[in-house]
C-alpha atoms as a PDB file:
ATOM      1  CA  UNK A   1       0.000   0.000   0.000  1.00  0.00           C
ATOM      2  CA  UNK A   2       1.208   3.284  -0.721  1.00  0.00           C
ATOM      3  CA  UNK A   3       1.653   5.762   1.818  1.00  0.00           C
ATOM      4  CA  UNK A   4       0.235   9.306   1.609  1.00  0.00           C
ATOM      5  CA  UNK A   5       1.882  12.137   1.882  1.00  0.00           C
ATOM      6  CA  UNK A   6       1.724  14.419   4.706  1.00  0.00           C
ATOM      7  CA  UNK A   7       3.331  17.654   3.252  1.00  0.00           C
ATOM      8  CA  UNK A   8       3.753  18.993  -0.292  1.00  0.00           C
ATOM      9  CA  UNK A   9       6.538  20.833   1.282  1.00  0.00           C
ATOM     10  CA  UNK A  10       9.653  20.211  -1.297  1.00  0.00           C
ATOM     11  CA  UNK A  11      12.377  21.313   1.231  1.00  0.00           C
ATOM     12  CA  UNK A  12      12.505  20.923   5.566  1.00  0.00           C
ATOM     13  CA  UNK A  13      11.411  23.876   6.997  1.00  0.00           C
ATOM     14  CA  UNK A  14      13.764  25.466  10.027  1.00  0.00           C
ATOM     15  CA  UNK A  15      12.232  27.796  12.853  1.00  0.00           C
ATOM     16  CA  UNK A  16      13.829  30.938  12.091  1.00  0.00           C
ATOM     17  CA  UNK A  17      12.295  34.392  13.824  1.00  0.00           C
ATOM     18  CA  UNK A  18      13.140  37.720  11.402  1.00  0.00           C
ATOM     19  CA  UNK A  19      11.611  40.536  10.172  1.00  0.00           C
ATOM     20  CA  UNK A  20      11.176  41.093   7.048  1.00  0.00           C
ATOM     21  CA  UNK A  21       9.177  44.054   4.343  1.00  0.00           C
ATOM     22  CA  UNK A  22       7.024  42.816   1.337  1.00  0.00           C
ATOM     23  CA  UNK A  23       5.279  44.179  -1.281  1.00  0.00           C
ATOM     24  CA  UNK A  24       2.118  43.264  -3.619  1.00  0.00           C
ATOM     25  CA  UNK A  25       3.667  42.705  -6.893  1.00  0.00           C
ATOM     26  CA  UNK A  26       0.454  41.118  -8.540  1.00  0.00           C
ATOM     27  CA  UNK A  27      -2.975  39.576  -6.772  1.00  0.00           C
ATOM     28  CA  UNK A  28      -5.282  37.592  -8.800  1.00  0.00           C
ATOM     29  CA  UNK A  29      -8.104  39.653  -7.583  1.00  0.00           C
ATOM     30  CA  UNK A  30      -6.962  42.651  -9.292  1.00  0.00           C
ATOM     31  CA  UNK A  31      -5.326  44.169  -6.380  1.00  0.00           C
ATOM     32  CA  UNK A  32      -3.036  47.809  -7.385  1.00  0.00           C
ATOM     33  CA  UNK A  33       0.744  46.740  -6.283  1.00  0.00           C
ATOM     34  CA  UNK A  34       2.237  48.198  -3.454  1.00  0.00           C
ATOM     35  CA  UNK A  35       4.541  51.169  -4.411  1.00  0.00           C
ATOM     36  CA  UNK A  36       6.662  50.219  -1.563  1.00  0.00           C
ATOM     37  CA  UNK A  37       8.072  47.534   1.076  1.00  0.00           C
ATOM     38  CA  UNK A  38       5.540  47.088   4.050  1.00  0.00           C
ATOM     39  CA  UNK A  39       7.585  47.682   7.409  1.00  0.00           C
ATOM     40  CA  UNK A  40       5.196  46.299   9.668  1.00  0.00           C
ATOM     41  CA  UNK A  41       5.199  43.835  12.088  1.00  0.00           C
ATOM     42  CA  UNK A  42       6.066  40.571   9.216  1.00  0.00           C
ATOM     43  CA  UNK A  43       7.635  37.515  10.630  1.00  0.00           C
ATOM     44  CA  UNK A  44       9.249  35.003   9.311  1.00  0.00           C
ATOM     45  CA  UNK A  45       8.736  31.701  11.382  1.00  0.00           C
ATOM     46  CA  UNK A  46      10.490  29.441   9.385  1.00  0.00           C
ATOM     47  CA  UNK A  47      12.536  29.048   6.235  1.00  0.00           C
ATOM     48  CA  UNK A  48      13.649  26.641   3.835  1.00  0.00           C
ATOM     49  CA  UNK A  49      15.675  26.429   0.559  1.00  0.00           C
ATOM     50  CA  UNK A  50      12.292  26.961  -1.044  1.00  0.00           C
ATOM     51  CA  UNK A  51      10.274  29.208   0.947  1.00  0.00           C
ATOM     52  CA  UNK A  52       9.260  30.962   4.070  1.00  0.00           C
ATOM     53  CA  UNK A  53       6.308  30.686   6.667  1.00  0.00           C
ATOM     54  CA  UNK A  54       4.919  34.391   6.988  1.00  0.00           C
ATOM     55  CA  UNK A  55       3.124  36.039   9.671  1.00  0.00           C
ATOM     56  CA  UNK A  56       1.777  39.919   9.001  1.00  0.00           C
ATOM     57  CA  UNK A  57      -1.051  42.429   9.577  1.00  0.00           C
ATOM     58  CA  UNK A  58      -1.743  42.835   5.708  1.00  0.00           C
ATOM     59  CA  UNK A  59      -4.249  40.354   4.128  1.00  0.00           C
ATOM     60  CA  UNK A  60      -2.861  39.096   0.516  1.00  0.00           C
ATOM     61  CA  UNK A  61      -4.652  36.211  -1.940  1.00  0.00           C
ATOM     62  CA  UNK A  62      -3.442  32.618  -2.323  1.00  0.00           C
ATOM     63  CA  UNK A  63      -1.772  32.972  -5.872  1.00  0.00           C
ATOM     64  CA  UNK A  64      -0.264  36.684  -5.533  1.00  0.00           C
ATOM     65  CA  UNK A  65       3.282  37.309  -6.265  1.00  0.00           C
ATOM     66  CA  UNK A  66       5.032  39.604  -3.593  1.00  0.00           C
ATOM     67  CA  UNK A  67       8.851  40.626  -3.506  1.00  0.00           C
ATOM     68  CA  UNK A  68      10.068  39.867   0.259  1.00  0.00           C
ATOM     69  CA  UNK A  69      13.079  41.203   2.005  1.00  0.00           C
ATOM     70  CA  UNK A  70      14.752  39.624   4.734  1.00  0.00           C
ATOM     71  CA  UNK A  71      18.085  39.706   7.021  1.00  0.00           C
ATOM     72  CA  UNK A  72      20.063  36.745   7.323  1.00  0.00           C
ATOM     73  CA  UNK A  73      22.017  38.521  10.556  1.00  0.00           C
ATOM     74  CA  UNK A  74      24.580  35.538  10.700  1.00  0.00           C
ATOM     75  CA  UNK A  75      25.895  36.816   7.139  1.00  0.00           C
ATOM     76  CA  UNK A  76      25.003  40.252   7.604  1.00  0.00           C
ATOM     77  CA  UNK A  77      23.759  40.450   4.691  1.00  0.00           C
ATOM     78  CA  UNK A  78      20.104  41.088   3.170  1.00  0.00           C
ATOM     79  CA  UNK A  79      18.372  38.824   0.847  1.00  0.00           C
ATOM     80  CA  UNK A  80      15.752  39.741  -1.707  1.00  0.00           C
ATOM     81  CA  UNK A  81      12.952  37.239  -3.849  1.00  0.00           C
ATOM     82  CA  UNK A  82      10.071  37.138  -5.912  1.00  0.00           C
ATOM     83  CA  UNK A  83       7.909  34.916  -4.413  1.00  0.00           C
ATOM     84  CA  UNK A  84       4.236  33.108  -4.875  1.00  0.00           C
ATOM     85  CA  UNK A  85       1.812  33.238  -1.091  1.00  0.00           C
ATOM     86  CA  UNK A  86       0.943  29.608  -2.426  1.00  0.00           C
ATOM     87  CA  UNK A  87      -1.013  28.701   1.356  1.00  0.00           C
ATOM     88  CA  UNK A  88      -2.997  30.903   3.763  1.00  0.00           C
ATOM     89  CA  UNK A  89      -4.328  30.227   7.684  1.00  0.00           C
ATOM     90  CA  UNK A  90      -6.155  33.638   8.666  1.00  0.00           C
ATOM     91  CA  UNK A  91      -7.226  30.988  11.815  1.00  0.00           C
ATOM     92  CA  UNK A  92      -4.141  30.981  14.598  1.00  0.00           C
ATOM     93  CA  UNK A  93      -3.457  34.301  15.450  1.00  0.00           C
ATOM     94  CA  UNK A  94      -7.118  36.203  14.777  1.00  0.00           C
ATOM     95  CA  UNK A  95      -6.859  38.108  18.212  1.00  0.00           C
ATOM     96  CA  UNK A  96      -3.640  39.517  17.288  1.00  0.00           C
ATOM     97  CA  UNK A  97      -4.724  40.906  13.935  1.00  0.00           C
ATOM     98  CA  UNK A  98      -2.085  38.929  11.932  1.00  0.00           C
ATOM     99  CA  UNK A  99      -2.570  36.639   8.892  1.00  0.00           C
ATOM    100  CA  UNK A 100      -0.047  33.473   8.169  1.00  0.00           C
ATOM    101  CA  UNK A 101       1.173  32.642   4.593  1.00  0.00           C
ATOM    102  CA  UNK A 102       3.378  29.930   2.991  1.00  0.00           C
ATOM    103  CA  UNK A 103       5.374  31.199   0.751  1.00  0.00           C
ATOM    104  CA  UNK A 104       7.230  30.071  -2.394  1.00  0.00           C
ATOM    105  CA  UNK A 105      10.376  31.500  -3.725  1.00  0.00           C
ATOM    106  CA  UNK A 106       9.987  32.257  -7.490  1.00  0.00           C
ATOM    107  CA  UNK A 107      12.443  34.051  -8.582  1.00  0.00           C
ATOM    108  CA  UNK A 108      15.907  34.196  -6.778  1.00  0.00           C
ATOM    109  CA  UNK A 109      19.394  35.511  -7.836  1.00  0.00           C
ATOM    110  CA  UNK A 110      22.027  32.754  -7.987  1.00  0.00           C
ATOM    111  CA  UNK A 111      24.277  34.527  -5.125  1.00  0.00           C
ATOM    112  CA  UNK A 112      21.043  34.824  -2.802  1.00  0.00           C
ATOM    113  CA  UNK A 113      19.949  31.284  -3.340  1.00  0.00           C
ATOM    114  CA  UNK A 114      23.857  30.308  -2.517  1.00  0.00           C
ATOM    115  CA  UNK A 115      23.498  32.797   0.356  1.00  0.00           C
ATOM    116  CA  UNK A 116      20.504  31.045   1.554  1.00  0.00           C
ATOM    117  CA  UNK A 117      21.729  27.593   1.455  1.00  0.00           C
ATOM    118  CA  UNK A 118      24.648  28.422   3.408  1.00  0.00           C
ATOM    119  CA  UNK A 119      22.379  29.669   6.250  1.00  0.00           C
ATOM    120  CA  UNK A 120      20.228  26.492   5.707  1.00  0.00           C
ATOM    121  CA  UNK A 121      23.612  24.735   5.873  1.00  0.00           C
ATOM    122  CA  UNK A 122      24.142  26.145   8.873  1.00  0.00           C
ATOM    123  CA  UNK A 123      20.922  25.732  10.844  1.00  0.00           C
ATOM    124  CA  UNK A 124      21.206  22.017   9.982  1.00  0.00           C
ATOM    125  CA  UNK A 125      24.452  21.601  11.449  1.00  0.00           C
ATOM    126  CA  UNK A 126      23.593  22.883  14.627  1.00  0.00           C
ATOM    127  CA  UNK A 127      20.639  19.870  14.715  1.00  0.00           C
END
């Protein structure tokens, strides 16, 4: 018998806890983008080689592209992506006003996707 999966995850997520600004790029319901990065209170709460878990005050549609900015502080260095909100749980945190997202990377230079395995790299050997 074959077994089912559990995830669709592609990648082992990582708790990670970092700010980090996005913007509406595109929104399948029509949505204007945002001009500029939101500075609000968005969290990442974890990370993989393929995406982030998102928490933030800003509501945004499964299927819309946003461009995310985030610190890797080990590195000191900042990475930018294009990226698809590809799950959404407006359930968990309702008294606290914020919204959760998974989020796929879409489009990622080569030196931040090398960046970001490194810091994957190192999360994993600290397990």
């Amino acid at each position: 018998m074959d077994s089912i999966p559990t995830s669709k995850r592609k990648d082992e997520r990582f708790p990670i806890l970092a700010l980090v600004r996005y913007r509406l790029l595109w929104s399948p319901d029509g949505s204007k983008p945002d001009a500029e990065l939101h500075n609000g209170n968005n969290v990442i709460w974890n990370i993989s080689r393929t995406g982030l878990f998102l928490a933030t005050k800003n509501y945004t549609e499964i299927k819309s592209i946003i461009e995310v900015e985030f610190p890797l502080e080990e590195f000191k260095v900042t990475l930018k992506t294009e990226a698809e909100v590809v799950r959404a749980n407006h359930f968990n945190n309702p008294n606290l006003g914020k919204y959760e997202y998974g989020i796929r990377f879409t489009k990622i230079t080569e030196e931040a996707a090398k960046m970001l395995d490194k810091f994957i790299s190192l999360i994993e050997a600290k397990k």
